[in-house]
Protein backbone atom coordinates (compact mmCIF):
# COMPACT_ATOMS: atom_id res chain seq x y z
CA UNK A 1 8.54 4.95 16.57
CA UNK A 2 8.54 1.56 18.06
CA UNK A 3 4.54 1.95 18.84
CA UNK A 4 3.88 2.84 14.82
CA UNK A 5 5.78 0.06 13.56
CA UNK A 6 4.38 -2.39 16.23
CA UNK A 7 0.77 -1.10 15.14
CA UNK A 8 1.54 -1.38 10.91
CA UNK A 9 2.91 -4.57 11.40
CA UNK A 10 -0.49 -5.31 13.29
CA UNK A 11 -2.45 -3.88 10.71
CA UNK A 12 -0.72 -5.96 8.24
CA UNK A 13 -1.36 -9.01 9.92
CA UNK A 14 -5.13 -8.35 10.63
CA UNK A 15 -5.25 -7.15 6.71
CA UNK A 16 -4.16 -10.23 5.62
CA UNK A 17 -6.54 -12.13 7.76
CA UNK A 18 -5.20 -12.91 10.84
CA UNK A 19 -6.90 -14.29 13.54
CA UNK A 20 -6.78 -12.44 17.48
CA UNK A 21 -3.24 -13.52 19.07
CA UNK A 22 -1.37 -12.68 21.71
CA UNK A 23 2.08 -13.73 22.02
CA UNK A 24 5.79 -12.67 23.19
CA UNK A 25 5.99 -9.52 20.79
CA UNK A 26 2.62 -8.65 19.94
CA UNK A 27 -1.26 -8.53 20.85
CA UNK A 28 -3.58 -8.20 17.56
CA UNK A 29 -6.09 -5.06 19.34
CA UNK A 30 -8.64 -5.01 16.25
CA UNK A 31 -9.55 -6.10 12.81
CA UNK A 32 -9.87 -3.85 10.19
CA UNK A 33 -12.33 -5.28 6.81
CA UNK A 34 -9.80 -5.58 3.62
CA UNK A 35 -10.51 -6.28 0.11
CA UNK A 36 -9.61 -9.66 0.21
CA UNK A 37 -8.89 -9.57 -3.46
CA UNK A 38 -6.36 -7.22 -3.53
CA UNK A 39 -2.77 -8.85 -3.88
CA UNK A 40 -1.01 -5.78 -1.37
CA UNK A 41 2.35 -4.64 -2.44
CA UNK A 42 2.68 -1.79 -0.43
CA UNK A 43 0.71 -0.43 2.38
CA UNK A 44 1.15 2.66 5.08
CA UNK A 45 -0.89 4.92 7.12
CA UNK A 46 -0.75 8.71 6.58
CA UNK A 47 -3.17 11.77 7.57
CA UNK A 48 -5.92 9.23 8.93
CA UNK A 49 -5.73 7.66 5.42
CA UNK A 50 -4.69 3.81 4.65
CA UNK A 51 -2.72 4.05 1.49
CA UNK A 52 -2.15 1.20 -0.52
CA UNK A 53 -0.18 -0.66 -3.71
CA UNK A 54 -1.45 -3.68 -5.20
CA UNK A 55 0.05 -6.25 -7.56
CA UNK A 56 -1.14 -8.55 -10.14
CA UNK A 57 -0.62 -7.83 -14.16
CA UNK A 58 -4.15 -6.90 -15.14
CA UNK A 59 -5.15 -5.73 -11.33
CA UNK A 60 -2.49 -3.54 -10.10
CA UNK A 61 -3.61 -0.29 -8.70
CA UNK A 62 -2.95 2.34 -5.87
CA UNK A 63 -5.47 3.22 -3.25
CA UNK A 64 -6.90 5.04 -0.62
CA UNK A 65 -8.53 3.29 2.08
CA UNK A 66 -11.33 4.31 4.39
CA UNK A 67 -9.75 2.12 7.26
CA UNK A 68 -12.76 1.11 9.70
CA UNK A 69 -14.91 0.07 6.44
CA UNK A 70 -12.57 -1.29 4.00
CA UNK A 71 -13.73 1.21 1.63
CA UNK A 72 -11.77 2.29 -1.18
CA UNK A 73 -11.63 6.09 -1.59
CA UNK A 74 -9.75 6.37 -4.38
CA UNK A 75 -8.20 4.59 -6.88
CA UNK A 76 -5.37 4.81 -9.96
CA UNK A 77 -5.34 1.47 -11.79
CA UNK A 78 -2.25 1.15 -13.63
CA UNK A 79 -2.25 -0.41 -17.34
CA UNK A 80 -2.71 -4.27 -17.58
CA UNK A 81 1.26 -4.76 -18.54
CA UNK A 82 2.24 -3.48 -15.22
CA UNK A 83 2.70 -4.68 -12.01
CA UNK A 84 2.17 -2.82 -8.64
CA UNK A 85 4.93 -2.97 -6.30
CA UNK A 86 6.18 -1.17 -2.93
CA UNK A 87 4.96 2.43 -1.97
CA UNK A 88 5.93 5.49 0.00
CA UNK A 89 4.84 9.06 0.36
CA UNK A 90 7.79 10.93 0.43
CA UNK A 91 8.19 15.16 -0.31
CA UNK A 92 4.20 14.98 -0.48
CA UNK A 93 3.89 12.79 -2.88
CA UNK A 94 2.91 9.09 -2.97
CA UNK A 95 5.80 6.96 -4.97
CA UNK A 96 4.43 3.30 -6.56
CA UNK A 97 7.63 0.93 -7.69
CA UNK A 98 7.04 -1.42 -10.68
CA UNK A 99 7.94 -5.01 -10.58
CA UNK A 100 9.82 -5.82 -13.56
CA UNK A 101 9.06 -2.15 -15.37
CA UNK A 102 11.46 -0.31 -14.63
CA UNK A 103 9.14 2.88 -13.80
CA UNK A 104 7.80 4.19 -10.76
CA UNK A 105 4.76 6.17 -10.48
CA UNK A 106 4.25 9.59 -8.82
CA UNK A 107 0.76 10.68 -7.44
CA UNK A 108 -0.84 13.44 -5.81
CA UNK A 109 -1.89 12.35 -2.28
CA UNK A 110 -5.30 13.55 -2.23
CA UNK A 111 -6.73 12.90 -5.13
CA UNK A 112 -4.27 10.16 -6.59
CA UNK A 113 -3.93 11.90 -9.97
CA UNK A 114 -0.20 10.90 -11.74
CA UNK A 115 1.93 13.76 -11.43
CA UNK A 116 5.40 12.39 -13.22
CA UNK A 117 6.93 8.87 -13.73
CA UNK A 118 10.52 8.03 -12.96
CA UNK A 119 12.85 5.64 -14.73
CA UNK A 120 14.85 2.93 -12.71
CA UNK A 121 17.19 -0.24 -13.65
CA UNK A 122 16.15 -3.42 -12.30
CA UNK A 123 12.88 -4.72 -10.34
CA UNK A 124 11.13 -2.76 -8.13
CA UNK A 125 10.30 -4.33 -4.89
CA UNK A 126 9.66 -2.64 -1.65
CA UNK A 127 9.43 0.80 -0.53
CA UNK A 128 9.40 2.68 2.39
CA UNK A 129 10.97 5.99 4.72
């Protein structure tokens, strides 16, 4: 466990641009291309697959991510008065918070169709299992 959270925090870091480092706790191994437009909300790696939520009314969307090109897969934009948040694949499917919405999306895995939406009170935020 401690190796895949040591490695996502990694990828994180390297996604959002980080340079090589070494240090006490962790050595950045590789750099992974990112769309360096997309505001990430949530982000996780599942079944060789980069999955990931992004933010920003207008731009928020969930996608899968061909890891060693940066090239998305896949992609379910969400309508322009919503805003991306936290994400988790959980029962087999992927689950995609809403900031200040109050719904959360459910998607197929595969092919990132919407499945069902659930209802929530309060602000969505981060996800995870």
């Amino acid at each position: 466990m401690e190796v895949r959270v040591a490695a996502l925090l990694t990828l994180a870091a390297v996604a959002c641009g980080g340079e090589r480092r070494t240090s006490d706790h962790f050595d950045v191994a590789a750099r992974f291309p990112h769309d360096s437009a997309a505001y990430t909300q949530g982000l996780f790696w599942a079944d060789s697959v980069l999955f990931e939520s992004t933010g920003k009314y207008g731009r928020s969307d969930v996608r899968r991510v061909d890891l060693t090109s940066g090239r998305v897969l896949a992609r379910h934009a969400l309508a322009a008065d919503r805003f991306g948040e936290g994400l988790a694949l959980v029962g087999g499917r992927l689950y995609q918070l809403t900031w200040k919405e109050g719904v959360a999306y459910v998607y197929d895995p595969p092919t990132l169709a919407l499945v069902d939406s659930v209802r929530y009170p309060g602000e969505g935020w981060g996800l995870t299992t």
